[in-house]
C-alpha atoms as a PDB file:
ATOM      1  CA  UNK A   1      94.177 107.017 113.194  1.00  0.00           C
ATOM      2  CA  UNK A   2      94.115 106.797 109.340  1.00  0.00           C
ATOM      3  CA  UNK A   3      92.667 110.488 109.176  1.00  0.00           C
ATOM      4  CA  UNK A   4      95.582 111.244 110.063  1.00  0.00           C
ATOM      5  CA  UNK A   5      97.459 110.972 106.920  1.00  0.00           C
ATOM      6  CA  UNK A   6      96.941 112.714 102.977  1.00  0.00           C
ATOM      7  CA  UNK A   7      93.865 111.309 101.665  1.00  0.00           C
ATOM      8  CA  UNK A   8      96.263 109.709  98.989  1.00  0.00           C
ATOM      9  CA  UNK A   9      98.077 107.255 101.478  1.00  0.00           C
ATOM     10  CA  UNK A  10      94.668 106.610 103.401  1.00  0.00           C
ATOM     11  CA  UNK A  11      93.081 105.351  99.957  1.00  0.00           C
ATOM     12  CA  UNK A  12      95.953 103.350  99.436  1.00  0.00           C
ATOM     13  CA  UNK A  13      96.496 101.697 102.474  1.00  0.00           C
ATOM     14  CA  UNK A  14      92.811 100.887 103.183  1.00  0.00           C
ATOM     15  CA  UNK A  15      92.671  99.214  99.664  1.00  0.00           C
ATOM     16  CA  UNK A  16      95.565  97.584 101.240  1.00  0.00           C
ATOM     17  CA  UNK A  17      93.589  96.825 104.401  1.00  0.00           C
ATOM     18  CA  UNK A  18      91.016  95.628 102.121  1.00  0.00           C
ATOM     19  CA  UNK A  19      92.933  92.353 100.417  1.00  0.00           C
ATOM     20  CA  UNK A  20      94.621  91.762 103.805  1.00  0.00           C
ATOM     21  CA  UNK A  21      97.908  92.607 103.009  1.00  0.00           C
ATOM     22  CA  UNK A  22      99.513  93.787 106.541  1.00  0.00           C
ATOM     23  CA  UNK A  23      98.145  91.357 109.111  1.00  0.00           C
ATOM     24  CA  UNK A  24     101.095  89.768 110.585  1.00  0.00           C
ATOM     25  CA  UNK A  25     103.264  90.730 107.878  1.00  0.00           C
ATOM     26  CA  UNK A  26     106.890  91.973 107.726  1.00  0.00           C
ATOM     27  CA  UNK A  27     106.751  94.603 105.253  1.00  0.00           C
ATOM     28  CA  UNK A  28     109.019  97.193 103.393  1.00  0.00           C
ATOM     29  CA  UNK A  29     107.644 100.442 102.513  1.00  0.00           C
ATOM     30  CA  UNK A  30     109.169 102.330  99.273  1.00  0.00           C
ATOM     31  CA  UNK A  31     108.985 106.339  99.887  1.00  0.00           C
ATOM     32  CA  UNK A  32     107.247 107.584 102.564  1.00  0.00           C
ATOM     33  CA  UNK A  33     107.539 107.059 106.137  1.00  0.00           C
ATOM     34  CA  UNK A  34     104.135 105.362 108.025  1.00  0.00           C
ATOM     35  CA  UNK A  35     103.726 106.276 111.749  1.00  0.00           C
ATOM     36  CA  UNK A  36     105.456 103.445 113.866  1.00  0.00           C
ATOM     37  CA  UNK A  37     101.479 103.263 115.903  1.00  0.00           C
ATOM     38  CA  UNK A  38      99.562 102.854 112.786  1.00  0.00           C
ATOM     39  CA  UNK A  39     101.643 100.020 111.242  1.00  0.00           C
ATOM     40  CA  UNK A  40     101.307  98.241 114.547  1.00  0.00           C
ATOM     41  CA  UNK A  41      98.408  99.415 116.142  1.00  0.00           C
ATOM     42  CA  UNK A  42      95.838  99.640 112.904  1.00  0.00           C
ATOM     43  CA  UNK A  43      97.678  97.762 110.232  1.00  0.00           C
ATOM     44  CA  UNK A  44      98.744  95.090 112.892  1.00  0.00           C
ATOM     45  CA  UNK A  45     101.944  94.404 110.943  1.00  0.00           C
ATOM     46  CA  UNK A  46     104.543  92.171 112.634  1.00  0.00           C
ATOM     47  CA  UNK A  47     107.797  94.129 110.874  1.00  0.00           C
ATOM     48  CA  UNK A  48     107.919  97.953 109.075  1.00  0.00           C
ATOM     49  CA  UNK A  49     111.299  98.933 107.074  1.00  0.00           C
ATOM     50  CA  UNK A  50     110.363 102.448 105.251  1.00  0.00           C
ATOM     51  CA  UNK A  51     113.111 103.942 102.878  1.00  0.00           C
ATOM     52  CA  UNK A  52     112.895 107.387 101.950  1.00  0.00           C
ATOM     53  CA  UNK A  53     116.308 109.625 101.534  1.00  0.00           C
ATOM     54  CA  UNK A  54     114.274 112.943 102.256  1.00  0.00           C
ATOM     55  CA  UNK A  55     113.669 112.074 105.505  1.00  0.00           C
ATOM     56  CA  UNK A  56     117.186 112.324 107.052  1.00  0.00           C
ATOM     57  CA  UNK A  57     117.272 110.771 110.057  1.00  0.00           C
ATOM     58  CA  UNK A  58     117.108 107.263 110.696  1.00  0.00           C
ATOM     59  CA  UNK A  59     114.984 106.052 113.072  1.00  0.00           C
ATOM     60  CA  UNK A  60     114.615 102.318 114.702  1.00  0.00           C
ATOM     61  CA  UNK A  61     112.877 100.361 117.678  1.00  0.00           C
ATOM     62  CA  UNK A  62     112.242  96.482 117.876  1.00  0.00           C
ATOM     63  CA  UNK A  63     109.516  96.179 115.157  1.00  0.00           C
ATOM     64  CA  UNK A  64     109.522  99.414 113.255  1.00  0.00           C
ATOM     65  CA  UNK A  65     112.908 101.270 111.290  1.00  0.00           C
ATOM     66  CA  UNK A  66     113.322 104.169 109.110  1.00  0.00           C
ATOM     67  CA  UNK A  67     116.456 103.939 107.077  1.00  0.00           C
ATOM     68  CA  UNK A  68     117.645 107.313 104.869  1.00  0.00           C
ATOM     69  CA  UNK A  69     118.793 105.319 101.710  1.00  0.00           C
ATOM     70  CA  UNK A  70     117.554 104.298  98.274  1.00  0.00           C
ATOM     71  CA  UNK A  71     115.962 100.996  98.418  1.00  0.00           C
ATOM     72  CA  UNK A  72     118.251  99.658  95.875  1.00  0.00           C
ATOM     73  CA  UNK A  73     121.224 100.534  98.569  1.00  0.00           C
ATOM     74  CA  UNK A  74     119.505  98.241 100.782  1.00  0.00           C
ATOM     75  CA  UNK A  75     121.354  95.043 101.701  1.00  0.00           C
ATOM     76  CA  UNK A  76     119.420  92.175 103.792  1.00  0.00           C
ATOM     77  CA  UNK A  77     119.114  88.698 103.240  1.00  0.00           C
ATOM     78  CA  UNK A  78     115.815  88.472 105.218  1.00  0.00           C
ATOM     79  CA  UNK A  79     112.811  88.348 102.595  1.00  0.00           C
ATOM     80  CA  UNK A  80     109.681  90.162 102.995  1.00  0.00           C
ATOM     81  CA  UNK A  81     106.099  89.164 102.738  1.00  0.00           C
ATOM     82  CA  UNK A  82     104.669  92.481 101.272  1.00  0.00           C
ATOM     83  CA  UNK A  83     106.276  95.821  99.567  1.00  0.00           C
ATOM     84  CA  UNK A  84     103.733  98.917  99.992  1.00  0.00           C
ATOM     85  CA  UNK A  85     104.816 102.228  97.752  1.00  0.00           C
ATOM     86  CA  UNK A  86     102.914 105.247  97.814  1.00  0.00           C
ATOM     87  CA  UNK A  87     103.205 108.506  95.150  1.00  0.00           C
ATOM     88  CA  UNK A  88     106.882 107.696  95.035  1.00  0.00           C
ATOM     89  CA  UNK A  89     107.298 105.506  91.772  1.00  0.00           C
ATOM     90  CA  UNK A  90     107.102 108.405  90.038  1.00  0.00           C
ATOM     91  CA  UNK A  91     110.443 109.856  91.517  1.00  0.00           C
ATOM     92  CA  UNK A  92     112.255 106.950  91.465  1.00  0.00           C
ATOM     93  CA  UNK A  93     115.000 106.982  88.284  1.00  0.00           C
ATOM     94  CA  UNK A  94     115.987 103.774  87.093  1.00  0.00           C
ATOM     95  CA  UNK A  95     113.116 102.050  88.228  1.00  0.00           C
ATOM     96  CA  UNK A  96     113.810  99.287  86.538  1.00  0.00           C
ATOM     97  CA  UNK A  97     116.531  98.602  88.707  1.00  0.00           C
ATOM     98  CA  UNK A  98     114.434  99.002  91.765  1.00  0.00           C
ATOM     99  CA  UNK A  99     111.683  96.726  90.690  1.00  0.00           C
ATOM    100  CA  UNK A 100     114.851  93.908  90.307  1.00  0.00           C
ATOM    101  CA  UNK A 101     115.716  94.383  93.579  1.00  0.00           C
ATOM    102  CA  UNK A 102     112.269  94.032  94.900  1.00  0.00           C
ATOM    103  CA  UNK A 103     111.631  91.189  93.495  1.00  0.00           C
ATOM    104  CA  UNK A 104     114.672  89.721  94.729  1.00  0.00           C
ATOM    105  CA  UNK A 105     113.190  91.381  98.686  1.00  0.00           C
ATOM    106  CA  UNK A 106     110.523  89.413  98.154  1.00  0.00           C
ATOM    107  CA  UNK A 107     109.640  86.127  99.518  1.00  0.00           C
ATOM    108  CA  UNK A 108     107.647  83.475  96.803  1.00  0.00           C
ATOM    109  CA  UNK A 109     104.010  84.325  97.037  1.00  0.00           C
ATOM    110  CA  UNK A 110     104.836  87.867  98.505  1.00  0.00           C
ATOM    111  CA  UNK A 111     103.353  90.966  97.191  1.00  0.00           C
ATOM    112  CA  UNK A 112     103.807  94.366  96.148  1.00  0.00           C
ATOM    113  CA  UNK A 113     101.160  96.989  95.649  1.00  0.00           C
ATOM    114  CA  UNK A 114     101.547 100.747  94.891  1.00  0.00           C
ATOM    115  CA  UNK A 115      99.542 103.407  93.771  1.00  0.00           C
ATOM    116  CA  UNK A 116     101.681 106.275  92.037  1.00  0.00           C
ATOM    117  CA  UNK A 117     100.853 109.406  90.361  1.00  0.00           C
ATOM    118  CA  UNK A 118     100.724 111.799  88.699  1.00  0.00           C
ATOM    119  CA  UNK A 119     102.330 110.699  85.917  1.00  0.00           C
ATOM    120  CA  UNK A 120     104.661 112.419  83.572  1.00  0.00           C
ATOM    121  CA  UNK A 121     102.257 111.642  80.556  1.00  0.00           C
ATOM    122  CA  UNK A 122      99.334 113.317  82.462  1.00  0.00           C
ATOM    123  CA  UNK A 123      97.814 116.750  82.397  1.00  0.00           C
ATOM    124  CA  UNK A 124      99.563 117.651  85.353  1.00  0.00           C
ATOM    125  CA  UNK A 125     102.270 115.201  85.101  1.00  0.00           C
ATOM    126  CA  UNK A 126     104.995 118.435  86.278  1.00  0.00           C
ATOM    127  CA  UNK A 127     103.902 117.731  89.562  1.00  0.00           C
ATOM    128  CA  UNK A 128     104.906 121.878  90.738  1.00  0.00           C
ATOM    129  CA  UNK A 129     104.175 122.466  94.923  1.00  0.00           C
ATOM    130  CA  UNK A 130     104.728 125.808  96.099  1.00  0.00           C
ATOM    131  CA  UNK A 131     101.842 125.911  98.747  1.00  0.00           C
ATOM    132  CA  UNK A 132      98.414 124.542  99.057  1.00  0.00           C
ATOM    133  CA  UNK A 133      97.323 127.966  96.334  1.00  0.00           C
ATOM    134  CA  UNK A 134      99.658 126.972  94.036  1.00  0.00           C
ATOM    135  CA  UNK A 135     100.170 123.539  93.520  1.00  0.00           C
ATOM    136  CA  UNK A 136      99.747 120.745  90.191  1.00  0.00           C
ATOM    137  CA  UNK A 137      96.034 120.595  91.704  1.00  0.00           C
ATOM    138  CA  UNK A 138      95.416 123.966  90.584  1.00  0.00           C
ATOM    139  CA  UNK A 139      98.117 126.187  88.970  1.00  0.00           C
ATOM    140  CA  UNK A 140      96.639 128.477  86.319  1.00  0.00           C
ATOM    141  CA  UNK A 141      98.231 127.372  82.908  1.00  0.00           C
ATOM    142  CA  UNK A 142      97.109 125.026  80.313  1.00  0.00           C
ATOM    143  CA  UNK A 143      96.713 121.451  81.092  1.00  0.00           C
ATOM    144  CA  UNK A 144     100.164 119.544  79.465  1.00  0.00           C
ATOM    145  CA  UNK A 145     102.073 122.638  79.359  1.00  0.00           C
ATOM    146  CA  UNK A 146     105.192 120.914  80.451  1.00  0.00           C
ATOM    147  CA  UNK A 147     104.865 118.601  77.316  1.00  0.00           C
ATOM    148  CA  UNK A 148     103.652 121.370  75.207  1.00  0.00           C
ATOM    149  CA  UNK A 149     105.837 124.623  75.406  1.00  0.00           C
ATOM    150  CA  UNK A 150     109.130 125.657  76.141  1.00  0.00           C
ATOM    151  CA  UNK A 151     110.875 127.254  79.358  1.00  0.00           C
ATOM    152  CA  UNK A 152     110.540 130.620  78.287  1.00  0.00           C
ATOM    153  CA  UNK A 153     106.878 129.817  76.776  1.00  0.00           C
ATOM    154  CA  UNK A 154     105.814 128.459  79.969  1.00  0.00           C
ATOM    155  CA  UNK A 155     107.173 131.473  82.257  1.00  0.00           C
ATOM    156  CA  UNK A 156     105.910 134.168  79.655  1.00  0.00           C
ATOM    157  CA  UNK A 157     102.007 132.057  80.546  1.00  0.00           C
ATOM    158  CA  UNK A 158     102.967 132.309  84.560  1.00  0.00           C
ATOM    159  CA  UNK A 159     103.462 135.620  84.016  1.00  0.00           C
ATOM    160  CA  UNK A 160      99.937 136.509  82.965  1.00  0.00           C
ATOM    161  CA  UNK A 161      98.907 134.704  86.466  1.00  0.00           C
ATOM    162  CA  UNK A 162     101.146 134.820  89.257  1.00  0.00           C
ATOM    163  CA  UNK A 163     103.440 137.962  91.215  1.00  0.00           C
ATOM    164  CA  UNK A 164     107.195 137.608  90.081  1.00  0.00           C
ATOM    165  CA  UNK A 165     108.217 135.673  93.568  1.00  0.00           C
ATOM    166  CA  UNK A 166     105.641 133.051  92.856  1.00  0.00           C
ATOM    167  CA  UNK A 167     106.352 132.639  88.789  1.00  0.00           C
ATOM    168  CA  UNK A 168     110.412 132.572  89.777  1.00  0.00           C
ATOM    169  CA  UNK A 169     109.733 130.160  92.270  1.00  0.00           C
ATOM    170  CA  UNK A 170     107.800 128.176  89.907  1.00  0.00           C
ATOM    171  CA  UNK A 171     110.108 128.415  87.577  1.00  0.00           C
ATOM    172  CA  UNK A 172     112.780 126.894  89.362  1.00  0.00           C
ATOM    173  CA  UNK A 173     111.081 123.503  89.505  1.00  0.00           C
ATOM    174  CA  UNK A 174     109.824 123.973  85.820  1.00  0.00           C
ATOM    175  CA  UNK A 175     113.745 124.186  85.572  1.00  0.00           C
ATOM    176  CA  UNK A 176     114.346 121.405  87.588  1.00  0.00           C
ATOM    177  CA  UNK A 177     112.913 118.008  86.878  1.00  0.00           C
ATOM    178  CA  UNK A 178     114.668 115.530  88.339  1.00  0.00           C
ATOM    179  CA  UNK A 179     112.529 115.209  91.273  1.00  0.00           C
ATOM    180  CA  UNK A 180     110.422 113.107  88.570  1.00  0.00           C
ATOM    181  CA  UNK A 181     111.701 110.155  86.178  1.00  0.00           C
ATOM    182  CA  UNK A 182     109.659 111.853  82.790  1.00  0.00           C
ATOM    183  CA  UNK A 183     107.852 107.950  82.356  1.00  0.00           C
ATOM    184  CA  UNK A 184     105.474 108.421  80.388  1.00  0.00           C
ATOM    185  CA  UNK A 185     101.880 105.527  80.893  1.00  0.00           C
ATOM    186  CA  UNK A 186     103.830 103.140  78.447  1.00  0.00           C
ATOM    187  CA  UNK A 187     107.070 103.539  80.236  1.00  0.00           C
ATOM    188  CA  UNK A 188     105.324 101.983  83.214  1.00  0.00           C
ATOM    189  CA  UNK A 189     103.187  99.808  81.146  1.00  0.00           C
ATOM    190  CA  UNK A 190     105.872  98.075  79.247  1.00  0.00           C
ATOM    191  CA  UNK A 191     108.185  98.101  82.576  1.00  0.00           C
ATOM    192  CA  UNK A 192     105.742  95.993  84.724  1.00  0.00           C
ATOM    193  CA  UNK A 193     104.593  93.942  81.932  1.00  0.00           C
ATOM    194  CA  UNK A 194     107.998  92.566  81.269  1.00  0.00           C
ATOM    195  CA  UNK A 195     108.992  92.520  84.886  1.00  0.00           C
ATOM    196  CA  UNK A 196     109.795  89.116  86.091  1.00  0.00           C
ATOM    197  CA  UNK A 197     106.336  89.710  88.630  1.00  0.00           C
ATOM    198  CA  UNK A 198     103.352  88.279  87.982  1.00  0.00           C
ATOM    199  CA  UNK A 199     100.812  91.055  87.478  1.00  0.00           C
ATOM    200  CA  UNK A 200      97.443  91.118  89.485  1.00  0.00           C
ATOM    201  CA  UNK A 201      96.170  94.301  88.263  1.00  0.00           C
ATOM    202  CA  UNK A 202      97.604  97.117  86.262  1.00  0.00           C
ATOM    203  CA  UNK A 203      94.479  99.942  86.333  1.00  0.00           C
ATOM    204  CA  UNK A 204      93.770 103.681  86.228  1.00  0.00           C
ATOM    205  CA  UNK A 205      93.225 105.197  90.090  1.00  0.00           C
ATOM    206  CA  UNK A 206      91.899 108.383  89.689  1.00  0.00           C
ATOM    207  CA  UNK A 207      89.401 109.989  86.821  1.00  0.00           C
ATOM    208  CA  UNK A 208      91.298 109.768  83.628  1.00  0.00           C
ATOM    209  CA  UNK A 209      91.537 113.920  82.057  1.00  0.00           C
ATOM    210  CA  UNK A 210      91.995 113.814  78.126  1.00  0.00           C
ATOM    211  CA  UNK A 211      93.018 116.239  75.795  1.00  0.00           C
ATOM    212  CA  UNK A 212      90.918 117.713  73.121  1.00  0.00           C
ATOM    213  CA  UNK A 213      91.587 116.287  69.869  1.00  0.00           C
ATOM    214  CA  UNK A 214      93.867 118.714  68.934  1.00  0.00           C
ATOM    215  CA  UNK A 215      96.154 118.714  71.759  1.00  0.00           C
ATOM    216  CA  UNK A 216      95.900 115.034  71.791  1.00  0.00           C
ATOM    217  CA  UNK A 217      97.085 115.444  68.097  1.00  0.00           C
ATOM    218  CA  UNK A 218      99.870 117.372  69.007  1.00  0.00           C
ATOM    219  CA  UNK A 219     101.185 115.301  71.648  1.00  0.00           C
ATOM    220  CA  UNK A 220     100.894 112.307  69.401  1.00  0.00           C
ATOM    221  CA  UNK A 221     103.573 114.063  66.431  1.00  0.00           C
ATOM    222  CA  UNK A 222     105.669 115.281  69.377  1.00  0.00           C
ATOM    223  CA  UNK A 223     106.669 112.260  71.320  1.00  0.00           C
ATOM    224  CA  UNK A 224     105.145 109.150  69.634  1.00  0.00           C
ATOM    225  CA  UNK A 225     102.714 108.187  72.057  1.00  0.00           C
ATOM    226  CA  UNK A 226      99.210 107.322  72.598  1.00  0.00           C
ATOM    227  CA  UNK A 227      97.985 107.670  75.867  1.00  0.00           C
ATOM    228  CA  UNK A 228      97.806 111.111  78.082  1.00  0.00           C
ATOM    229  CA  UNK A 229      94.899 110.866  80.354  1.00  0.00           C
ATOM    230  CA  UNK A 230      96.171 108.176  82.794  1.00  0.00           C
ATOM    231  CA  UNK A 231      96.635 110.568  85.787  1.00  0.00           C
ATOM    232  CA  UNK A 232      97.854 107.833  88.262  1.00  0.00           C
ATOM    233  CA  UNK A 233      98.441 103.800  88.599  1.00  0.00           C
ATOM    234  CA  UNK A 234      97.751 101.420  90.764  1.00  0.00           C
ATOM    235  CA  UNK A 235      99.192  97.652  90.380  1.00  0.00           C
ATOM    236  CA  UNK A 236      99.776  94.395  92.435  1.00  0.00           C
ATOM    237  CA  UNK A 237     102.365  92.407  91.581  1.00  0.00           C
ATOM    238  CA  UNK A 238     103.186  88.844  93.384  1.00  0.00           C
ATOM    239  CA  UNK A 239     106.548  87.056  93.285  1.00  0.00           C
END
């Protein structure tokens, strides 16, 4: 039933599966919205709450609800034994609000994992979807152009590549970034780091990509910062 879903969320949850996260577990789910049959039927969890305000509809039985608010909007005074996020911390703005109020969702010993990517920082970090052709997996233009060149720069490159409909459709995300919250790897580092969880493991998930030494160079002058080949994260935190 797993197969189901984007590779992505399978990885994730089976590492999940893995530690024994979900067995008889009341759980919250940050972004994202896990089939009602698989968190009861594979994952064997006793309670599912998923947030995610793209999904507009909310949707409820007697162990499973989909609610279309922020997390942070959520009010409960039931705690939780395990917090599951997948490719959504990178979305989230303010996250240092969220990660307050999941600690505080929390019960003592309980857990959060999430796996999150890619990251601003990264080669790809612009994160641009128009359709499984053109996509951050494989647009034609340099690798870090969104931390490189300008808005016209950047649409004079598409230009080289792409038809009109496709570059103007690109463009409108390259125009519009707030579908992403622009943390860079030390953003997140220093975040969880001085989060009041206690961290289990703070790694690299996929391959890391790194620039040649003189984009690397160039990144460095422009925004102060070391590290660019972190493509995604994947922590565990405990309360």
């Amino acid at each position: 039933m797993l197969k189901s879903l984007p590779i992505w969320q399978q990885n994730h949850l089976n590492e999940c599966i893995r530690l024994n996260l979900f067995k008889n577990k009341d759980v919250l789910e940050v972004g994202g919205i896990t089939n009602y049959k698989i968190t009861k039927e594979v994952l064997n969890t006793n309670s599912w709450i998923s947030f995610d305000p793209s999904f507009k509809k909310d949707f409820k039985n007697e162990f499973w609800e989909h609610k279309n608010i922020y997390v942070q909007d959520f009010k409960s005074d039931k705690k939780y034994d395990f917090i599951i996020a997948t490719n959504s911390f990178e979305h989230i703005h303010n996250l240092n609000i969220v990660f307050d109020k999941l600690y505080d969702l929390l019960k003592p010993g309980g857990k959060l994992s999430a796996l999150f990517g890619p990251i601003w920082s990264c080669y790809k970090g612009h994160h641009v979807y128009i359709n499984s052709d053109v996509n951050f997996n494989n647009i034609r233009i340099p690798n870090w152009s969104h931390l490189l060149y300008s808005y016209e720069e950047i649409n004079h490159i598409l230009m080289q590549q792409y038809n009109k409909d496709i570059v103007n459709k690109l463009m409108i995300q390259f125009n519009n970034w707030n579908f992403l919250n622009h943390m860079f790897y030390d953003d997140y580092y220093n975040l969880i780091h001085n989060s009041k969880f206690k961290v289990l493991e703070f790694r690299d998930w996929h391959t890391s990509i790194y620039p040649d030494n003189k984009t690397q160079k160039t990144l460095e002058e422009k925004y102060n910062r070391k590290n660019f080949s972190t493509v995604s994260i994947k922590i565990l935190l405990e309360k």
